[in-house]
C-alpha atoms as a PDB file:
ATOM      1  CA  UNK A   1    -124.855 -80.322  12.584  1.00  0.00           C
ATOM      2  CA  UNK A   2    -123.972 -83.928  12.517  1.00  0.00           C
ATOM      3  CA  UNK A   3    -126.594 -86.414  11.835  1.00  0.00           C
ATOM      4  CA  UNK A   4    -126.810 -90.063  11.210  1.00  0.00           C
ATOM      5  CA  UNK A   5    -128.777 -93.284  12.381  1.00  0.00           C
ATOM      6  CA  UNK A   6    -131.578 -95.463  11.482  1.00  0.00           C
ATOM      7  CA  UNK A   7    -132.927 -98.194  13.094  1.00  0.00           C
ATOM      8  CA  UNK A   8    -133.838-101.239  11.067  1.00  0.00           C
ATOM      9  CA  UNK A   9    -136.067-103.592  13.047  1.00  0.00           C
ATOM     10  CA  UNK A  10    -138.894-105.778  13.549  1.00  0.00           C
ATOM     11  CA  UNK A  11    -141.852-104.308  15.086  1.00  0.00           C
ATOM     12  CA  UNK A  12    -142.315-105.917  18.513  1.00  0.00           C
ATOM     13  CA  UNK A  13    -146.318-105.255  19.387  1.00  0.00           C
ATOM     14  CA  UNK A  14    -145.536-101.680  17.795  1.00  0.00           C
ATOM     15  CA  UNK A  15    -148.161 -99.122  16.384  1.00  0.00           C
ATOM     16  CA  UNK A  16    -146.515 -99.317  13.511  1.00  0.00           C
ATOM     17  CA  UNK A  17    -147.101-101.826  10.574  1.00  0.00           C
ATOM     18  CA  UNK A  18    -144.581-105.322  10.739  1.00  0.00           C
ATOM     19  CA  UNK A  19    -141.011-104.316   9.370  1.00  0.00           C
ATOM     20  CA  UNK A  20    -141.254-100.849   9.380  1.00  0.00           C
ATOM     21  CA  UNK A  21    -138.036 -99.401  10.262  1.00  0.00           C
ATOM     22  CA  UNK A  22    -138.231 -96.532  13.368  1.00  0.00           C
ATOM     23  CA  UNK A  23    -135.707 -94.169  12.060  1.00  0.00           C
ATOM     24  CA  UNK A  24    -133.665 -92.202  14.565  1.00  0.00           C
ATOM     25  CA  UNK A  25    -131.635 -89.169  13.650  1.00  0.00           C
ATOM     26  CA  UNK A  26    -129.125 -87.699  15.814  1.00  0.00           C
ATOM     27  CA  UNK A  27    -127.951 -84.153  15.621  1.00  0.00           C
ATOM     28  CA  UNK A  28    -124.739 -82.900  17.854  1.00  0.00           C
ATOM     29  CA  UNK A  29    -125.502 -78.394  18.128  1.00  0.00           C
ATOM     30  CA  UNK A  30    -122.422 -76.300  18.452  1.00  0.00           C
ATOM     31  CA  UNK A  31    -121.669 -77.530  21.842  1.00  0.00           C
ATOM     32  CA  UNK A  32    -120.291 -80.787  19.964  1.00  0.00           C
ATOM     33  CA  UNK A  33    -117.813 -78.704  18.033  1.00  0.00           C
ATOM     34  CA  UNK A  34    -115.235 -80.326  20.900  1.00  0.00           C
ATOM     35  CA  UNK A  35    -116.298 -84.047  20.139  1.00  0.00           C
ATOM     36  CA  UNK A  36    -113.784 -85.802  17.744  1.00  0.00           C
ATOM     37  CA  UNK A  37    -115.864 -87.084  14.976  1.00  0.00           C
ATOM     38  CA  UNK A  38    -115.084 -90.643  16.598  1.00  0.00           C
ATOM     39  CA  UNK A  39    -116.266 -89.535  19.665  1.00  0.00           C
ATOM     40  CA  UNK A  40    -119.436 -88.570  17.637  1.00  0.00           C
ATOM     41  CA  UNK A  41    -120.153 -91.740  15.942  1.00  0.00           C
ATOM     42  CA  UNK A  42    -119.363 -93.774  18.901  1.00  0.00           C
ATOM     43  CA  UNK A  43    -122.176 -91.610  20.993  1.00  0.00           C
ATOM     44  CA  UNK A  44    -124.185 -92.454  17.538  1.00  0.00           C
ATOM     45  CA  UNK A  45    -123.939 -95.666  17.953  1.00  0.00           C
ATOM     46  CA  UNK A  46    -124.873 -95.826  21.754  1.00  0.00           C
ATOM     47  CA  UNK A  47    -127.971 -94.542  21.219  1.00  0.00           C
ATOM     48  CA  UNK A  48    -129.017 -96.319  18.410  1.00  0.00           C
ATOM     49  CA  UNK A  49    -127.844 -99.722  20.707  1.00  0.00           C
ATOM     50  CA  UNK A  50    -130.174 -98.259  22.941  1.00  0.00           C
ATOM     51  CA  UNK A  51    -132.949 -97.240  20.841  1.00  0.00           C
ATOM     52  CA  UNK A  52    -133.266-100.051  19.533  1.00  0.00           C
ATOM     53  CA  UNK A  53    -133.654-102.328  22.212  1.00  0.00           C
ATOM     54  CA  UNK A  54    -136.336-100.184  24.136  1.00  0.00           C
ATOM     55  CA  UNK A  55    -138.338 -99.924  20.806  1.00  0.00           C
ATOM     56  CA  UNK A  56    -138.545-103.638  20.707  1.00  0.00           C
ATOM     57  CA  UNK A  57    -140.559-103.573  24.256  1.00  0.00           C
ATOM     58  CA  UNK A  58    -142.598-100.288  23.821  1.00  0.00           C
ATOM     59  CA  UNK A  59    -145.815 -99.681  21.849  1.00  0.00           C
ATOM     60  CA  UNK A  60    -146.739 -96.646  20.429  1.00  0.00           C
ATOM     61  CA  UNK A  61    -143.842 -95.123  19.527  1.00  0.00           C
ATOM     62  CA  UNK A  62    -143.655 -93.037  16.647  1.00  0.00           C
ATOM     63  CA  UNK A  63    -142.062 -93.652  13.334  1.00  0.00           C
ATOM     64  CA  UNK A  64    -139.497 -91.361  13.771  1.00  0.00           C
ATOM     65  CA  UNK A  65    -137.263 -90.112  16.843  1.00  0.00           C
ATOM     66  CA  UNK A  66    -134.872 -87.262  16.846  1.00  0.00           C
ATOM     67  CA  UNK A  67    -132.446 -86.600  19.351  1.00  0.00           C
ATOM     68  CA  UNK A  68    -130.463 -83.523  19.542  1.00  0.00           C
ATOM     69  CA  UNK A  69    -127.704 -83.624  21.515  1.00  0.00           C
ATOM     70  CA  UNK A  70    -125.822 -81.066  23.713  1.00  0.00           C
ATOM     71  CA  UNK A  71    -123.006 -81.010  25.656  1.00  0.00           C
ATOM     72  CA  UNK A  72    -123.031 -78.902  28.808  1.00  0.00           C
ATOM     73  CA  UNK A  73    -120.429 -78.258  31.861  1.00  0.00           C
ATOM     74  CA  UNK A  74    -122.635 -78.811  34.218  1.00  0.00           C
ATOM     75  CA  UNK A  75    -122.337 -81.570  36.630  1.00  0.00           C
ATOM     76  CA  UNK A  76    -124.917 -84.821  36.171  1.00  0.00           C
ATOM     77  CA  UNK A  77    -123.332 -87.554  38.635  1.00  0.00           C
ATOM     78  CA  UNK A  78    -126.278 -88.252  39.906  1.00  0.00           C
ATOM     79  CA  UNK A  79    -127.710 -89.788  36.729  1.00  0.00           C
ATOM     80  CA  UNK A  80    -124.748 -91.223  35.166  1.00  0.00           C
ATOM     81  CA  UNK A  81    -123.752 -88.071  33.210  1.00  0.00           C
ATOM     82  CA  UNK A  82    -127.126 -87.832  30.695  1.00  0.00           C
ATOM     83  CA  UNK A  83    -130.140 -85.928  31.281  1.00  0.00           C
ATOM     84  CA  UNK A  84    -132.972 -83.994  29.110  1.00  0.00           C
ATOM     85  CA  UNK A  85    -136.345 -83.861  28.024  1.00  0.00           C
ATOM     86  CA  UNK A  86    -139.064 -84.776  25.741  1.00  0.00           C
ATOM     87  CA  UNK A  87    -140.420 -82.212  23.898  1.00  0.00           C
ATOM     88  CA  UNK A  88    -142.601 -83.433  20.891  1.00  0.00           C
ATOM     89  CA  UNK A  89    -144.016 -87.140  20.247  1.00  0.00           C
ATOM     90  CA  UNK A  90    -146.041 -86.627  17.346  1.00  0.00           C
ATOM     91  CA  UNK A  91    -146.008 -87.365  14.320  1.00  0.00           C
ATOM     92  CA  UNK A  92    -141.904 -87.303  15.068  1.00  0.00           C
ATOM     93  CA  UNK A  93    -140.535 -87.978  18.418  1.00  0.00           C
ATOM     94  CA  UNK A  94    -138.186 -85.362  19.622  1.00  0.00           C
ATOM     95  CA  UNK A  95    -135.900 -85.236  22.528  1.00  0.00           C
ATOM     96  CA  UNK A  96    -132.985 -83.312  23.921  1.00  0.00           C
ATOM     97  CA  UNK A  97    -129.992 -85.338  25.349  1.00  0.00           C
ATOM     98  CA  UNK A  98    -127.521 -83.489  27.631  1.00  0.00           C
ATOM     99  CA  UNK A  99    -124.244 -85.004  27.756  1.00  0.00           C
ATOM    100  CA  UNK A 100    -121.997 -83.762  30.814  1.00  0.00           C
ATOM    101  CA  UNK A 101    -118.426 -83.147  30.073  1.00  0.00           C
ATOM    102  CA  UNK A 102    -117.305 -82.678  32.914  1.00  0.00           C
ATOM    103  CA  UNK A 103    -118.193 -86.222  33.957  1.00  0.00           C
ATOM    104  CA  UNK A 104    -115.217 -88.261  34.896  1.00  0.00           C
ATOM    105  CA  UNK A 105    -113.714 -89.280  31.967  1.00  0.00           C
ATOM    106  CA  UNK A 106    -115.511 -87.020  29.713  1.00  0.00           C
ATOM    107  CA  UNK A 107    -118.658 -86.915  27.554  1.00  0.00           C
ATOM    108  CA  UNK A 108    -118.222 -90.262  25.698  1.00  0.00           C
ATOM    109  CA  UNK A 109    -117.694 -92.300  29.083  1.00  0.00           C
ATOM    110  CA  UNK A 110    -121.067 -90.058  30.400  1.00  0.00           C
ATOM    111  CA  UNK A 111    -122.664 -91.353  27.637  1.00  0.00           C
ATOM    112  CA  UNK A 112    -121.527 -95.059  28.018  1.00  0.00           C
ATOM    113  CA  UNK A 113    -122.716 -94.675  31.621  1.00  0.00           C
ATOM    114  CA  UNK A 114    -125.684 -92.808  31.322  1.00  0.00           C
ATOM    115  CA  UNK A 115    -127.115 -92.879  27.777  1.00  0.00           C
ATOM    116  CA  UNK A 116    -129.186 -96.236  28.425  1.00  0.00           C
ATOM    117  CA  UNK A 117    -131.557 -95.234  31.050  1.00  0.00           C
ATOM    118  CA  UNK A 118    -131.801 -91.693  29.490  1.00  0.00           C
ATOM    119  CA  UNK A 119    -132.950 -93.357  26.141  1.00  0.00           C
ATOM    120  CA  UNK A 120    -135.321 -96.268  28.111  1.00  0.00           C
ATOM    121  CA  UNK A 121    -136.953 -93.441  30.367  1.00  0.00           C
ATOM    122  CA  UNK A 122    -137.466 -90.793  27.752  1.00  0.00           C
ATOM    123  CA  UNK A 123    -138.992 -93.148  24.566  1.00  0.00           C
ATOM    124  CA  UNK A 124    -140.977 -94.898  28.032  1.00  0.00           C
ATOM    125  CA  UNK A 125    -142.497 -90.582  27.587  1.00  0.00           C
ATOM    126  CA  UNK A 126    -142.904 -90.765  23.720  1.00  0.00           C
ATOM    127  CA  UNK A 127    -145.440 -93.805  24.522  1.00  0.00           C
ATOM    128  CA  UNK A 128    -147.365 -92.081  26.790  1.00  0.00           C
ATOM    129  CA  UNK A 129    -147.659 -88.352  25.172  1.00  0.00           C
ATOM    130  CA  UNK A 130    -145.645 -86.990  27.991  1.00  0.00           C
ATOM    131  CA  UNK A 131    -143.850 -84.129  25.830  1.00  0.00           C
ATOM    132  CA  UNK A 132    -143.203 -79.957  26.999  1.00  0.00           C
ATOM    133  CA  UNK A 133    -144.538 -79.269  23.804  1.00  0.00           C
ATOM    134  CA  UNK A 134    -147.671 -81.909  23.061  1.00  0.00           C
ATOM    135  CA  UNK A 135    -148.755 -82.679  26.439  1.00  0.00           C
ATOM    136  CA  UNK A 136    -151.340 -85.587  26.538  1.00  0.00           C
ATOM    137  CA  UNK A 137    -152.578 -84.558  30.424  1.00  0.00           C
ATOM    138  CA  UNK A 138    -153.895 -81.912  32.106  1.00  0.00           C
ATOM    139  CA  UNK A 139    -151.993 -79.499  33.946  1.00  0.00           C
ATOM    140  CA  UNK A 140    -151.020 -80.866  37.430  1.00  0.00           C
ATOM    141  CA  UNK A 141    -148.065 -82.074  39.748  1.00  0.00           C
ATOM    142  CA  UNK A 142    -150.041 -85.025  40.187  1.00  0.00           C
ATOM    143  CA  UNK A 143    -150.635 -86.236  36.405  1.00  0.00           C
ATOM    144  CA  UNK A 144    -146.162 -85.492  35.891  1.00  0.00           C
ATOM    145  CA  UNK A 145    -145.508 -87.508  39.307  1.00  0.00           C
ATOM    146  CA  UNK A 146    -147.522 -91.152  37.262  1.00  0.00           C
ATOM    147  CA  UNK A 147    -145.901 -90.047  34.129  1.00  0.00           C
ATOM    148  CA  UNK A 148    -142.617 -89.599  35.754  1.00  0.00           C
ATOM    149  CA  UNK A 149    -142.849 -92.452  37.594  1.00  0.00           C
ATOM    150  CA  UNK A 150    -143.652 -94.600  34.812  1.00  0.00           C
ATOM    151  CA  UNK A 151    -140.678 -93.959  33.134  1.00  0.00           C
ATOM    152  CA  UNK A 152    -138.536 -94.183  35.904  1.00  0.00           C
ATOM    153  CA  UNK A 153    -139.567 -98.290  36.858  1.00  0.00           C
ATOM    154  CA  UNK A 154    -139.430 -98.566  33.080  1.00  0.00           C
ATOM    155  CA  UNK A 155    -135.982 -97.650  33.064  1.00  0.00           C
ATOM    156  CA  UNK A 156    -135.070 -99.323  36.237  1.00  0.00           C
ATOM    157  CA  UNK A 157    -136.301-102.588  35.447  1.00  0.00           C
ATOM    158  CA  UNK A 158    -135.261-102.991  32.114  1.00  0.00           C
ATOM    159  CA  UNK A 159    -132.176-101.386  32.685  1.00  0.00           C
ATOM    160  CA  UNK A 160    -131.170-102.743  35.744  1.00  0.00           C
ATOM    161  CA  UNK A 161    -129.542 -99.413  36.532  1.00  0.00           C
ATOM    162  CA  UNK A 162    -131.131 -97.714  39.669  1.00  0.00           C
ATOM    163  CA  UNK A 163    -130.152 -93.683  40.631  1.00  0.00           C
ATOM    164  CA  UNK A 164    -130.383 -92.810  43.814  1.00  0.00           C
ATOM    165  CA  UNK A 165    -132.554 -89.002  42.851  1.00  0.00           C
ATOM    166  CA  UNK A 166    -134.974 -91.516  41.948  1.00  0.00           C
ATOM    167  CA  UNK A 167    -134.674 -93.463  45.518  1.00  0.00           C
ATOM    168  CA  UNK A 168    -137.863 -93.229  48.266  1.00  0.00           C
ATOM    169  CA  UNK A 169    -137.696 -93.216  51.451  1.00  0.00           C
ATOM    170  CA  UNK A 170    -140.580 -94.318  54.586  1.00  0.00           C
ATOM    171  CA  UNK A 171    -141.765 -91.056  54.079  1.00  0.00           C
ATOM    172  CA  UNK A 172    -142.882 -91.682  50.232  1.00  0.00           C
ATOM    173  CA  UNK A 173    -146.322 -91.954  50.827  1.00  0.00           C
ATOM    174  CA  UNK A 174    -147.138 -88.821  53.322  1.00  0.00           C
ATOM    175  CA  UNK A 175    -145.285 -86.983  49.793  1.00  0.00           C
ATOM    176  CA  UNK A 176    -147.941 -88.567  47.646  1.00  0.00           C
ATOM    177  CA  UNK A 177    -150.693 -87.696  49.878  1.00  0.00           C
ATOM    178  CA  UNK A 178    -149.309 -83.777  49.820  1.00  0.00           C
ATOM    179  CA  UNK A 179    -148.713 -83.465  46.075  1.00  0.00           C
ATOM    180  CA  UNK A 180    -152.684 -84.997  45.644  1.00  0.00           C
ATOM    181  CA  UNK A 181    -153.720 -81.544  47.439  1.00  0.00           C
ATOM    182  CA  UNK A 182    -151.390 -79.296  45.417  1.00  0.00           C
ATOM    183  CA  UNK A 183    -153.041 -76.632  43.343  1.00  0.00           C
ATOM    184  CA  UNK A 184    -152.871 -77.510  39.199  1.00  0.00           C
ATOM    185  CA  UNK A 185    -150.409 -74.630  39.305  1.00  0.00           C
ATOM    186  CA  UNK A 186    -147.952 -75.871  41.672  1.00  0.00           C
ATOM    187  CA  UNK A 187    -144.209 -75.451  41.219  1.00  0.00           C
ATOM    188  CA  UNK A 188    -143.072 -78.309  39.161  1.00  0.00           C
ATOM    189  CA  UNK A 189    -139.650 -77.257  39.852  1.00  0.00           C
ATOM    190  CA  UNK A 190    -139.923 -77.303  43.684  1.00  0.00           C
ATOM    191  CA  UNK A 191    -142.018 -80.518  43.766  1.00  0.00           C
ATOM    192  CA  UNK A 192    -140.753 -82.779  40.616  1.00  0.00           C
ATOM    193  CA  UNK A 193    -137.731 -81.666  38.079  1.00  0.00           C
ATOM    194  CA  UNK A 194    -135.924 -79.634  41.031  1.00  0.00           C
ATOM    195  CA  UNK A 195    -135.574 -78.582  44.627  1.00  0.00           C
ATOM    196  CA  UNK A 196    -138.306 -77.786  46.886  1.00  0.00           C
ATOM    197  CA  UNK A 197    -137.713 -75.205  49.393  1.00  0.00           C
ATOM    198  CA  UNK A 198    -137.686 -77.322  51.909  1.00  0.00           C
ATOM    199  CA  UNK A 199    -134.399 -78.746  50.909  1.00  0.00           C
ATOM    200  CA  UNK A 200    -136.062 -82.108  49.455  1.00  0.00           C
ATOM    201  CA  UNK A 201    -135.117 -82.736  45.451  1.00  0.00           C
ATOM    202  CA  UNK A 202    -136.277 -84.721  43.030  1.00  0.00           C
ATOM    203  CA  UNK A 203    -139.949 -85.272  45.098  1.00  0.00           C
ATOM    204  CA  UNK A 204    -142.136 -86.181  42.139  1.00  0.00           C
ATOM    205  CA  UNK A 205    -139.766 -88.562  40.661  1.00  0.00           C
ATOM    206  CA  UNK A 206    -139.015 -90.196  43.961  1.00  0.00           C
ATOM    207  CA  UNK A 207    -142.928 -90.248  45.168  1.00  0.00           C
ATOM    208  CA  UNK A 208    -143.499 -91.642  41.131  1.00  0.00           C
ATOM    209  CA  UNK A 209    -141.500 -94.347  41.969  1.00  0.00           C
ATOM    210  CA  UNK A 210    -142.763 -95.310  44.915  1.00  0.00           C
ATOM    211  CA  UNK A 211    -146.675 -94.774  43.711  1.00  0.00           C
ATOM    212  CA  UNK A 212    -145.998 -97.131  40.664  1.00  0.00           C
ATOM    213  CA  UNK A 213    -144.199 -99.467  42.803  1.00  0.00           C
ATOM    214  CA  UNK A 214    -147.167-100.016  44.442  1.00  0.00           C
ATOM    215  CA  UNK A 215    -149.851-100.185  41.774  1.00  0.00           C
ATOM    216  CA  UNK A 216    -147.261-103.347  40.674  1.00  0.00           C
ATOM    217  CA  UNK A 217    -147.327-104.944  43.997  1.00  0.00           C
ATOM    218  CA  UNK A 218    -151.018-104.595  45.523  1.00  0.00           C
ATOM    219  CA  UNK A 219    -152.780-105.167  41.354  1.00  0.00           C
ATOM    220  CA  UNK A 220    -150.174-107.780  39.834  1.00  0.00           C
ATOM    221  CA  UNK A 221    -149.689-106.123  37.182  1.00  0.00           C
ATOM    222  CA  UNK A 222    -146.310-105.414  35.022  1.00  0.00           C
ATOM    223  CA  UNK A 223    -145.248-102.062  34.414  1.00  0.00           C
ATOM    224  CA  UNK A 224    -146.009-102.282  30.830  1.00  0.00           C
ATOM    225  CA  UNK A 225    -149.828-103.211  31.857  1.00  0.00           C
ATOM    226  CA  UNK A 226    -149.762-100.163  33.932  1.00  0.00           C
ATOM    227  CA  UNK A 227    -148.693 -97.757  31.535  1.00  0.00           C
ATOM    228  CA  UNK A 228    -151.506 -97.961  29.563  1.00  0.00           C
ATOM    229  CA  UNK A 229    -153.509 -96.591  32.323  1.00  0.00           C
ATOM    230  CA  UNK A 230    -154.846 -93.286  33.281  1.00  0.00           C
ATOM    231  CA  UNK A 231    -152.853 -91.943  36.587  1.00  0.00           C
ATOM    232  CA  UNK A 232    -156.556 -91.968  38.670  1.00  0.00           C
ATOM    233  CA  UNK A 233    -156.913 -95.626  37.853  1.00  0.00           C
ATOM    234  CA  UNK A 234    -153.061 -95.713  38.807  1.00  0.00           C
ATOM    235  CA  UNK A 235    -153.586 -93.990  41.988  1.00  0.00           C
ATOM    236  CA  UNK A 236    -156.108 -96.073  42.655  1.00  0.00           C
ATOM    237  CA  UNK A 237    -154.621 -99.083  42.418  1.00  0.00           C
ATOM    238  CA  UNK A 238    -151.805 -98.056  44.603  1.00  0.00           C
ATOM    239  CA  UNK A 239    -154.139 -97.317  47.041  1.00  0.00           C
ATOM    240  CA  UNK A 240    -154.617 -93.517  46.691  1.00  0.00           C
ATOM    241  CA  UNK A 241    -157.786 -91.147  46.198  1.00  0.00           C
ATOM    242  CA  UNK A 242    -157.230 -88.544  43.001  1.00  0.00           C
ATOM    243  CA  UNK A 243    -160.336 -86.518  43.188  1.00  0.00           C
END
């Protein structure tokens, strides 16, 4: 285990009291036994650059964030070469950060490319109690696609980095409708992390996107405003019925 970082900064509208520090430590498993220890700090120092500047806009993050890091073979184009999970946000945040290696030029250019939206979109979860292990909501493909969605406009327009598995298409809102009749025990692999049967991918990210997008448009209000809502009222301010 390697493990460094903390994060000395102002608190911007935070729960927590003015000046205290959120502390992030960042552990690299086994799979980093291939980074150079360069390699390591440098993908240190990414995510704390990155941490810190979402912490300044979110509220209600906790004091402290660990990230464990992995590095896997598996190919993650398609999001700039980082993806993973939230899977505790109380009374420490924990996440899990998969770094591609087999991204073009490596794991330290994946996480150059893709470490800022992975960091914006996941912390966007810590605010909102979105975690595998601490979930906040009840069970339902409806309550991941607002949550999921959230985090996803979050990202984008902070970021300014847009993926295309998070693009919608015209057909966004006959998806919405159909996940709103799913049973609570619906696949979330076929209808949000993975693909559906069907062939579509990605459909409660995608639909998320498009649902928050239009909560934004038709209320006025900012995607921070928003994600202090419940998804009902965020349904119904896009428009939809979430009986």
């Amino acid at each position: 285990m390697f493990t460094i970082l903390m994060i000395l900064m102002k608190s911007s509208g935070r729960s927590q009291a003015v000046n205290t520090p959120l502390k992030i430590k960042v552990h690299f498993d086994e799979s980093g036994d291939g980074l150079t220890k360069n390699e390591k700090k440098e993908i240190q120092q990414i995510i704390d650059s990155h941490g810190k500047e979402s912490a300044v806009i979110l509220k209600k993050l906790p004091d402290s964030v660990i990230i464990e890091v992995q590095i896997i073979d598996r190919d993650l184009q398609t999001v700039d070469g980082v993806s993973g999970w939230t899977t505790e946000h109380l009374p420490t945040g924990k996440i899990v950060a998969l770094i591609s290696e087999v991204y073009p030029g490596g794991a330290l250019q994946a996480a150059k490319e893709g470490m800022k939206t992975f960091i914006f979109h996941e912390f966007h979860h810590l605010t909102r109690g979105w975690s595998i292990h601490q979930n906040e909501f009840a069970q339902g493909i409806d309550n991941a696609v607002i949550n999921e969605g959230l985090a996803v406009v979050f990202a984008e327009d902070y970021t300014g980095i847009r993926h295309e598995a998070n693009a919608y298409s015209d057909e966004a809102e006959q998806w919405v409708e159909e996940i709103l009749q799913l049973p609570k025990d619906a696949n979330y692999n076929h209808w949000v992390s993975g693909k559906h049967p069907d062939g579509r991918t990605y459909i409660g990210y995608r639909a998320g996107n498009y649902v928050i997008r239009e909560a934004m448009q038709k209320s006025g209000k900012s995607i921070l405003e928003l994600s202090n809502l419940s998804p009902a009222e965020i349904y119904e301010l896009a428009g939809f019925k979430n009986e």
